[in-house]
N, C-alpha and C. Protein backbone atom coordinates (compact mmCIF):
# COMPACT_ATOMS: atom_id res chain seq x y z
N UNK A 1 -28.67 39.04 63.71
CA UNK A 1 -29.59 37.97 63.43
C UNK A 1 -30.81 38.58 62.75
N UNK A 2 -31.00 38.09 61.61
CA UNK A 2 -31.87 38.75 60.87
C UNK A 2 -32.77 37.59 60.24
N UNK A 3 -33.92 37.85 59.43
CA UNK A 3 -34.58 36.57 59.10
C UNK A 3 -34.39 35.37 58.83
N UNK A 4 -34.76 34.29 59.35
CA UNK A 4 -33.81 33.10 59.16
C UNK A 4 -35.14 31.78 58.57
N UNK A 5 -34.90 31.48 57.77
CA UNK A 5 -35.98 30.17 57.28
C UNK A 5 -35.31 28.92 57.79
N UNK A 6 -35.69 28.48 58.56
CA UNK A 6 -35.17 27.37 59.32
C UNK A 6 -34.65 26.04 58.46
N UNK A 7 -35.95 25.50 57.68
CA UNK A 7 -35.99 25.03 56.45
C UNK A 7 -34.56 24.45 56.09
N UNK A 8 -33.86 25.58 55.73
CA UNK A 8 -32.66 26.09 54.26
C UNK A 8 -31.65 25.80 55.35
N UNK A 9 -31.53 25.90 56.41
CA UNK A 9 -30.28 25.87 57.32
C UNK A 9 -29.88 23.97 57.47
N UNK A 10 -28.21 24.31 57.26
CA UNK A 10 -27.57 22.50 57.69
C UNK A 10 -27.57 22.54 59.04
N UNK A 11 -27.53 21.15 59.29
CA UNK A 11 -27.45 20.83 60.48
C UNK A 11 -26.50 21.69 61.62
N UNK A 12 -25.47 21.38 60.89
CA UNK A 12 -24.39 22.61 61.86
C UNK A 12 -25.25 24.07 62.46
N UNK A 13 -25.92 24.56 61.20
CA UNK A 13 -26.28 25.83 61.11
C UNK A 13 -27.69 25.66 62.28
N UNK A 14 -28.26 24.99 62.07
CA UNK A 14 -29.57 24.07 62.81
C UNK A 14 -29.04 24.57 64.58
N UNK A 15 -27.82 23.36 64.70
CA UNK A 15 -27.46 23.22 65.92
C UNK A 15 -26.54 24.85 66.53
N UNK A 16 -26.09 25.81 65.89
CA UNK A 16 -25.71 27.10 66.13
C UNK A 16 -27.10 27.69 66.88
N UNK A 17 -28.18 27.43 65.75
CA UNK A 17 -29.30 28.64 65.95
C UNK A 17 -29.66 28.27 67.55
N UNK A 18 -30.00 26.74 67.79
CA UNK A 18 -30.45 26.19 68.87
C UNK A 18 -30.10 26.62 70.05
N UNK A 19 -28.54 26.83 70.18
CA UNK A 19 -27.44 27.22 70.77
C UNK A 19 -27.91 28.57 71.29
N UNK A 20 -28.25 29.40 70.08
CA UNK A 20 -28.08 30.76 70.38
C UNK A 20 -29.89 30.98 70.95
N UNK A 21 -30.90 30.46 70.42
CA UNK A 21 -32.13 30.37 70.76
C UNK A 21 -32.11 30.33 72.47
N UNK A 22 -31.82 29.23 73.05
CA UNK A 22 -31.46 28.65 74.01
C UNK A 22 -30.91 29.90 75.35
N UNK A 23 -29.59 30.95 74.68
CA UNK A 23 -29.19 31.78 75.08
C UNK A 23 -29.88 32.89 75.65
N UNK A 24 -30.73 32.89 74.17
CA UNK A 24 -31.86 34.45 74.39
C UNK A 24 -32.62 33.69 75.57
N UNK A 25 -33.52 32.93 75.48
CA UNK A 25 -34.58 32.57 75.84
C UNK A 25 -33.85 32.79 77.67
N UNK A 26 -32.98 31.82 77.95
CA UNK A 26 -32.47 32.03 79.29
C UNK A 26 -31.94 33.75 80.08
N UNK A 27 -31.50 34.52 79.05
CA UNK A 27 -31.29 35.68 79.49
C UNK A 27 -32.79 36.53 79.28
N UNK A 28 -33.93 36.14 79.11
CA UNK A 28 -34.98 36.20 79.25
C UNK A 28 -35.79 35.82 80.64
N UNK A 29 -34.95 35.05 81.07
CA UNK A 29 -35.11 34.49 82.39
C UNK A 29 -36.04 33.49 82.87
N UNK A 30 -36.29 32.90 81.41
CA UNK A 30 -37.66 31.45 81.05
C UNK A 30 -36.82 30.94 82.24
N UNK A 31 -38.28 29.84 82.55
CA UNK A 31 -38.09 28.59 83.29
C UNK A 31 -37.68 27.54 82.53
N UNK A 32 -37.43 26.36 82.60
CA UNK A 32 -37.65 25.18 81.42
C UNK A 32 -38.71 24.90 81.09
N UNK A 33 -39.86 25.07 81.54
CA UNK A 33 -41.10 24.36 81.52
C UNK A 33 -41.53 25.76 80.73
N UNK A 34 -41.48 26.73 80.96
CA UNK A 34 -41.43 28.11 80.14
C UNK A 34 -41.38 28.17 78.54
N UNK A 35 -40.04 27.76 78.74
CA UNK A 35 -38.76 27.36 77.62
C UNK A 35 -39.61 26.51 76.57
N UNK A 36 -40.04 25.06 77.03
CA UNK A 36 -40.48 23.92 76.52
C UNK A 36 -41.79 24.43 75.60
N UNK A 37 -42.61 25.19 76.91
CA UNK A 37 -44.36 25.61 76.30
C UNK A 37 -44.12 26.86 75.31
N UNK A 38 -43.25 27.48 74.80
CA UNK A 38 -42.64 28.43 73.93
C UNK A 38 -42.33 27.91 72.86
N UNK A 39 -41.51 26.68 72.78
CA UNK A 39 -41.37 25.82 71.45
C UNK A 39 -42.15 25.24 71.17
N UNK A 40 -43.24 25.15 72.05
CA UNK A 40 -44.03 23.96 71.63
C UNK A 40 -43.06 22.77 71.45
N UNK A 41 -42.06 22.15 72.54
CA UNK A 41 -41.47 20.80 72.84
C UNK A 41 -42.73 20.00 73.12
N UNK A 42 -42.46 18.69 72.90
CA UNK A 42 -43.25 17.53 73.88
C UNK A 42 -43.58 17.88 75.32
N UNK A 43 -44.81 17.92 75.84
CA UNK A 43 -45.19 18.43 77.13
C UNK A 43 -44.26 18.08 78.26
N UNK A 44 -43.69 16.63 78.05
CA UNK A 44 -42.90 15.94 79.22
C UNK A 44 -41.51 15.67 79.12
N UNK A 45 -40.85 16.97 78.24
CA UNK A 45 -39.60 17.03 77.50
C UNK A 45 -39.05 17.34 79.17
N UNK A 46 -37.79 16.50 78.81
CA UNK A 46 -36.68 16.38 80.57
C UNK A 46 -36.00 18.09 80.43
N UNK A 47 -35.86 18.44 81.65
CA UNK A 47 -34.76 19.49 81.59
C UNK A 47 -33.44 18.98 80.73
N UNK A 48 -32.93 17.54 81.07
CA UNK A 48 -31.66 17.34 80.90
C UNK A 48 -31.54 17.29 78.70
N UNK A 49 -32.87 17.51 78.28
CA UNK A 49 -32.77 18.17 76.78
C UNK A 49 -32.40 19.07 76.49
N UNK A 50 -33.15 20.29 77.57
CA UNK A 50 -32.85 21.62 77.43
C UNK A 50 -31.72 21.84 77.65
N UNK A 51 -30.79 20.80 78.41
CA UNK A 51 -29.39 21.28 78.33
C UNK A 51 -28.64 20.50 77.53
N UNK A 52 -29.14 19.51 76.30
CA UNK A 52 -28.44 18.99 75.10
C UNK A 52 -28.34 20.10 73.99
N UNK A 53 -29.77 20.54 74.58
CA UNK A 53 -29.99 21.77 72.99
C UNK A 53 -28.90 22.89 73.58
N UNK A 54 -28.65 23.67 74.48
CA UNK A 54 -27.74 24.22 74.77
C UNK A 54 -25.98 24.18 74.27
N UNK A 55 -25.73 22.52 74.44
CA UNK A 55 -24.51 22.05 73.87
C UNK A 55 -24.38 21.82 72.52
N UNK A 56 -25.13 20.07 71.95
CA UNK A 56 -25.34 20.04 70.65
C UNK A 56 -25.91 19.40 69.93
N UNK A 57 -27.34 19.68 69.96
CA UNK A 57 -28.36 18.85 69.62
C UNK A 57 -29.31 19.83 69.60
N UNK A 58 -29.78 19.79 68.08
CA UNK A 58 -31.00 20.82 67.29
C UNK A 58 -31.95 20.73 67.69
N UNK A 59 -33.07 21.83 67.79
CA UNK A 59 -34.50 21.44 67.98
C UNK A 59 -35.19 20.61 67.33
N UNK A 60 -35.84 19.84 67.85
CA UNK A 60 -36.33 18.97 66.81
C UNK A 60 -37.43 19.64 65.26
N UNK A 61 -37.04 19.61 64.28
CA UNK A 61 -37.57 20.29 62.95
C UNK A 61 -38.99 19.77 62.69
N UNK A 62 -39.85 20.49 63.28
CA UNK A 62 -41.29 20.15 62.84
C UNK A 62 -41.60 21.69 62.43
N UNK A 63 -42.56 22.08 61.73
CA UNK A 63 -43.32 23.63 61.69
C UNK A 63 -44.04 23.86 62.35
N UNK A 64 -44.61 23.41 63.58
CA UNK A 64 -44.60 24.29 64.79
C UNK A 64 -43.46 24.75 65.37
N UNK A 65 -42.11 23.89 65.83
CA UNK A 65 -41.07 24.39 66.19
C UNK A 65 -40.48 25.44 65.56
N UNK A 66 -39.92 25.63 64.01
CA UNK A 66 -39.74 26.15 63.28
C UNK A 66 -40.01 27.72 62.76
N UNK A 67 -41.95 27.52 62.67
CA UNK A 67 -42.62 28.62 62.65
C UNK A 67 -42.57 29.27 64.06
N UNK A 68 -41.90 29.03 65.73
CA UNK A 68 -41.83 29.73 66.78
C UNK A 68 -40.63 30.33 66.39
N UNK A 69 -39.54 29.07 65.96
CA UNK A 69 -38.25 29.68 66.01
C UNK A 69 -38.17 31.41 65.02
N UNK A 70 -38.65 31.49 64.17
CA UNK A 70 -38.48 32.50 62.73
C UNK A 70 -39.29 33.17 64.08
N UNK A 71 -39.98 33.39 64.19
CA UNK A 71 -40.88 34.50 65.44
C UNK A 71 -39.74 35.03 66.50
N UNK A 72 -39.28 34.15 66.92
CA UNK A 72 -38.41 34.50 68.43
C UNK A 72 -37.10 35.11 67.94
N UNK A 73 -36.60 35.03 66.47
CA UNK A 73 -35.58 35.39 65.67
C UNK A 73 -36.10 36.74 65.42
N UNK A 74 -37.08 37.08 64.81
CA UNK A 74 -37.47 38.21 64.57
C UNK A 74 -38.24 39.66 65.32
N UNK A 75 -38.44 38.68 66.78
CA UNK A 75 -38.57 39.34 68.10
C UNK A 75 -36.45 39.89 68.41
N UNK A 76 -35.97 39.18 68.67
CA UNK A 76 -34.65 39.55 68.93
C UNK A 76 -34.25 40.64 68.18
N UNK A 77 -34.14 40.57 66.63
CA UNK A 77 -33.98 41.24 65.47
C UNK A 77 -34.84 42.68 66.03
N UNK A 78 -35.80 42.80 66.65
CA UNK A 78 -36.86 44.23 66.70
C UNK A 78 -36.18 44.85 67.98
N UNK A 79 -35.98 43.63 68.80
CA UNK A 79 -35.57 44.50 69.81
C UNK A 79 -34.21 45.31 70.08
N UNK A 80 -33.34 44.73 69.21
CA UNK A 80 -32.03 45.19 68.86
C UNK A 80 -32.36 45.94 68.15
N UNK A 81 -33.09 46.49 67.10
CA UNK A 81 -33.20 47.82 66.86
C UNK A 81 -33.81 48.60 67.54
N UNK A 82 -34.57 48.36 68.55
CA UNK A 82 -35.53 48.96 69.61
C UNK A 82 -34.83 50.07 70.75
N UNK A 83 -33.51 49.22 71.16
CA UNK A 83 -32.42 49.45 71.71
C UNK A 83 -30.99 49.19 71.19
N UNK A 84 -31.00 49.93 70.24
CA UNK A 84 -29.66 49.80 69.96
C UNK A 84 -28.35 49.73 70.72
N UNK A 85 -28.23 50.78 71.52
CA UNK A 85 -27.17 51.13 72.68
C UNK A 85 -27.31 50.22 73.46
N UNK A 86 -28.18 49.49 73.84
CA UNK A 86 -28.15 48.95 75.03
C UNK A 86 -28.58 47.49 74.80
N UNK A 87 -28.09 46.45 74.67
CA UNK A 87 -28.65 45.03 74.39
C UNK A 87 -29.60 44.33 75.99
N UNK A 88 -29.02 44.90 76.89
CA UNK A 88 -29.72 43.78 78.18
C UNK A 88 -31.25 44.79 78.35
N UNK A 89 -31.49 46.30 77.06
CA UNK A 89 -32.67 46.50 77.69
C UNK A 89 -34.27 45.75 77.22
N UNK A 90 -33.54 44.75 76.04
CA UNK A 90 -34.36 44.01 75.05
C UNK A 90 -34.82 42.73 76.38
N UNK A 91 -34.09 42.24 77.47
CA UNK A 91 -34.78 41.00 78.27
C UNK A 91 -35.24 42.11 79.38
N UNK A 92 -35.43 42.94 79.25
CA UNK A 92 -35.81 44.01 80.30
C UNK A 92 -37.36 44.08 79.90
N UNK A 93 -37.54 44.38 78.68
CA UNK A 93 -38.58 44.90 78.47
C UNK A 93 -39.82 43.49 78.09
N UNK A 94 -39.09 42.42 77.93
CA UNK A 94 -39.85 41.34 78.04
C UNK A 94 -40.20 40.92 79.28
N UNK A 95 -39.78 41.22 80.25
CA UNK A 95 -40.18 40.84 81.47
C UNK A 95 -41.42 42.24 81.89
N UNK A 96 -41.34 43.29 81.61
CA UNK A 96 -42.21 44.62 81.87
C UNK A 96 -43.34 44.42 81.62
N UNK A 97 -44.70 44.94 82.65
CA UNK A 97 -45.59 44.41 82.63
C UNK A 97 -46.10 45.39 81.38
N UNK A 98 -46.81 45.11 80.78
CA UNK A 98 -47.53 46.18 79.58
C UNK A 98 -49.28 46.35 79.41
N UNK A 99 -49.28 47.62 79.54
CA UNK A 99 -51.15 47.72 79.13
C UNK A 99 -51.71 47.18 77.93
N UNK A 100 -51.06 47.05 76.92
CA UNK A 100 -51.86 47.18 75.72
C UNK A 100 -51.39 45.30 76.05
N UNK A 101 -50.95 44.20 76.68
CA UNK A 101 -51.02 43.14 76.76
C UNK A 101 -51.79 42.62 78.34
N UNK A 102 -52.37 43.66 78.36
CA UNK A 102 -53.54 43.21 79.72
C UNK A 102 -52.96 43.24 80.89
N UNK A 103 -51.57 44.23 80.60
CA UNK A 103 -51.18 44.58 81.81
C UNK A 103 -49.97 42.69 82.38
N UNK A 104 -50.04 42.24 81.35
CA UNK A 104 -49.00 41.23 81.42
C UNK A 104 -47.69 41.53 81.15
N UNK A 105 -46.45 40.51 81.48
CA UNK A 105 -45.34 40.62 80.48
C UNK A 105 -45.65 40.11 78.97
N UNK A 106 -44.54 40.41 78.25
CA UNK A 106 -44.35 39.78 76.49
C UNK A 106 -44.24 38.42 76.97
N UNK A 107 -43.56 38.24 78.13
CA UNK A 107 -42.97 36.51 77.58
C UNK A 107 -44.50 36.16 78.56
N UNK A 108 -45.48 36.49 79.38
CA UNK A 108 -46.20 35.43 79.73
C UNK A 108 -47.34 35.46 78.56
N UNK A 109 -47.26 36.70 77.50
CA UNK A 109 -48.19 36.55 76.57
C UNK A 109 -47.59 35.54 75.75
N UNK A 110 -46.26 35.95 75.37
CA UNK A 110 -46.08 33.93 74.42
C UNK A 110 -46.06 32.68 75.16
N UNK A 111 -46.32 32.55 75.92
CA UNK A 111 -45.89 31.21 76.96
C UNK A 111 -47.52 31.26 77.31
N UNK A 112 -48.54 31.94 77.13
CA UNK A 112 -49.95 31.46 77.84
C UNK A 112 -50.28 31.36 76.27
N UNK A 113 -50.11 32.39 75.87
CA UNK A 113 -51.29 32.12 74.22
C UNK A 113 -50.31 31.80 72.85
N UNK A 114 -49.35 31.31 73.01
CA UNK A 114 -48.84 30.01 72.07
C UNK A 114 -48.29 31.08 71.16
N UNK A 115 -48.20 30.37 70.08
CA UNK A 115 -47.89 31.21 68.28
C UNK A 115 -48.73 32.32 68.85
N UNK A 116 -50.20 32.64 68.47
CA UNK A 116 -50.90 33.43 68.60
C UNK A 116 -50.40 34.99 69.55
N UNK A 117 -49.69 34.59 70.82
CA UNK A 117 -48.92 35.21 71.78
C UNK A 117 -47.83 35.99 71.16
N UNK A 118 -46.70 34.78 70.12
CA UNK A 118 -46.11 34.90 69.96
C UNK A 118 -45.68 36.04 68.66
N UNK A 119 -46.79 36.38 67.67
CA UNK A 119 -46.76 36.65 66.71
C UNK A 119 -47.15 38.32 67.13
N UNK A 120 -48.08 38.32 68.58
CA UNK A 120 -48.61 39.48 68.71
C UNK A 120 -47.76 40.50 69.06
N UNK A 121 -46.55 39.82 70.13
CA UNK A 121 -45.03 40.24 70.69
C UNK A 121 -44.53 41.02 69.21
N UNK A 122 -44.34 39.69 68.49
CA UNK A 122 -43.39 40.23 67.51
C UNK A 122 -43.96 41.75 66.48
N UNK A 123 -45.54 41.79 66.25
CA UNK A 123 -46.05 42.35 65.54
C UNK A 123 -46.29 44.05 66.57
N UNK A 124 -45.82 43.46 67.59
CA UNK A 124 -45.88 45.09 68.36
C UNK A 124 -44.69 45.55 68.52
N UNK A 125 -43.64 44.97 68.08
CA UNK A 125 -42.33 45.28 68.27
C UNK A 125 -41.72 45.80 66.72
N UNK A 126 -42.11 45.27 65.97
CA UNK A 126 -41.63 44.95 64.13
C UNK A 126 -42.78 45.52 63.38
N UNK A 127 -42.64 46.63 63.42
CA UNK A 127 -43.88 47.29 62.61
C UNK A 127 -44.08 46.93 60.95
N UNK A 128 -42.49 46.39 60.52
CA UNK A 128 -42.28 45.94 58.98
C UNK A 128 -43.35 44.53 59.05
N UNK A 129 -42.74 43.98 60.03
CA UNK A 129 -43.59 42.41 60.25
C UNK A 129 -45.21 42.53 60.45
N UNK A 130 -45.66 43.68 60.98
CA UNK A 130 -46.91 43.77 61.58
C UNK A 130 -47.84 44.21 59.87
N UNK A 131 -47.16 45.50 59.24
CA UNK A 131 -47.39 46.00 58.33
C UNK A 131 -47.54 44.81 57.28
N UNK A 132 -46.95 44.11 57.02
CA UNK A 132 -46.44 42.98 56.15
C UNK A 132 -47.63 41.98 55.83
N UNK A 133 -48.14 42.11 57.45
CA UNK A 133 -49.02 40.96 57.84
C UNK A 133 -50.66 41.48 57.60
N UNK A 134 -51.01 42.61 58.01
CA UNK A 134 -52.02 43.70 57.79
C UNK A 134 -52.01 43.66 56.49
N UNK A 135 -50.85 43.81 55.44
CA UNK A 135 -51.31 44.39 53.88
C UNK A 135 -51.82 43.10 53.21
N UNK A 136 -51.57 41.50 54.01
CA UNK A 136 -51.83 40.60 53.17
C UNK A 136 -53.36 39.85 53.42
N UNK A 137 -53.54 40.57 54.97
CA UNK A 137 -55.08 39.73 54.78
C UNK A 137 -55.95 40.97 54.61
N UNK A 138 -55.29 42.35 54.40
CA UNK A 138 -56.34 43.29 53.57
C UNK A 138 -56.57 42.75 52.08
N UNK A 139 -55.49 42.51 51.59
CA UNK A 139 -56.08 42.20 50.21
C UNK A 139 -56.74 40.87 50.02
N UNK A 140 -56.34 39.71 51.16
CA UNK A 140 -57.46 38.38 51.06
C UNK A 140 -58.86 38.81 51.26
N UNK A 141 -59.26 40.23 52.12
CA UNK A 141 -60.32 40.52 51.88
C UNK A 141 -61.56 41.20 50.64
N UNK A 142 -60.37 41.36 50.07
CA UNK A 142 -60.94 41.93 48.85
C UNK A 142 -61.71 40.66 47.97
């Protein structure tokens, strides 16, 4: 799983990603209410969604949803190279408390501080992504 523009994807392709989103997030060991405040779902979204999106029914396509999903794609993507040999040490290390995140886990930093959370995960994990992001508001400063 490698960069994905949500955008460009058919429905089929839509309802796969959801599928597989859904997967990570649970072997992550989210709650639903976890789950929900991560996508930025509707605050009072039912569990019994979270288990449509599981079967077959897409996230709903807004760019908040969207712009989490490409994040949580490209968190997966870092951590599989992070750990190559070993895939279960990528929900390991999201649960690990960390200093340089205040001594929190990754997932309560995306689940308390939103995108913002979410981007910081990815940008400490994806040095291409972090680098990427650094070279473009150096030169907006110019």
């Amino acid at each position: 799983m490698s960069e994905v523009h949500t955008g460009k994807l058919s429905s089929t392709e839509r309802v796969e990603l959801t599928r597989v989103i859904m997967s990570i997030l649970d072997s992550w060991g989210m709650s639903a209410q976890q789950q929900v405040d991560l996508l930025n779902l509707p605050p009072k979204t039912p569990t019994r969604a979270l288990r449509r999106y599981r079967e077959d029914t897409p996230f709903p396509q807004t760019n908040e949803v969207d712009e989490r999903l490409e994040h949580i794609v490209g968190i997966v993507d870092a951590l599989r190279t992070t750990y190559p040999h070993n895939p279960s040490m990528g929900a390991l290390w999201m649960k690990q408390r960390n200093k340089q995140f205040q001594n929190r886990t990754p997932l309560k930093v995306m689940v308390d501080d939103g995108i913002d959370g979410i981007m910081r995960i990815r940008a400490h994990l994806d040095c291409a992504y972090d680098w990427f992001n650094d070279s473009k508001s150096a030169s907006s400063d110019d």
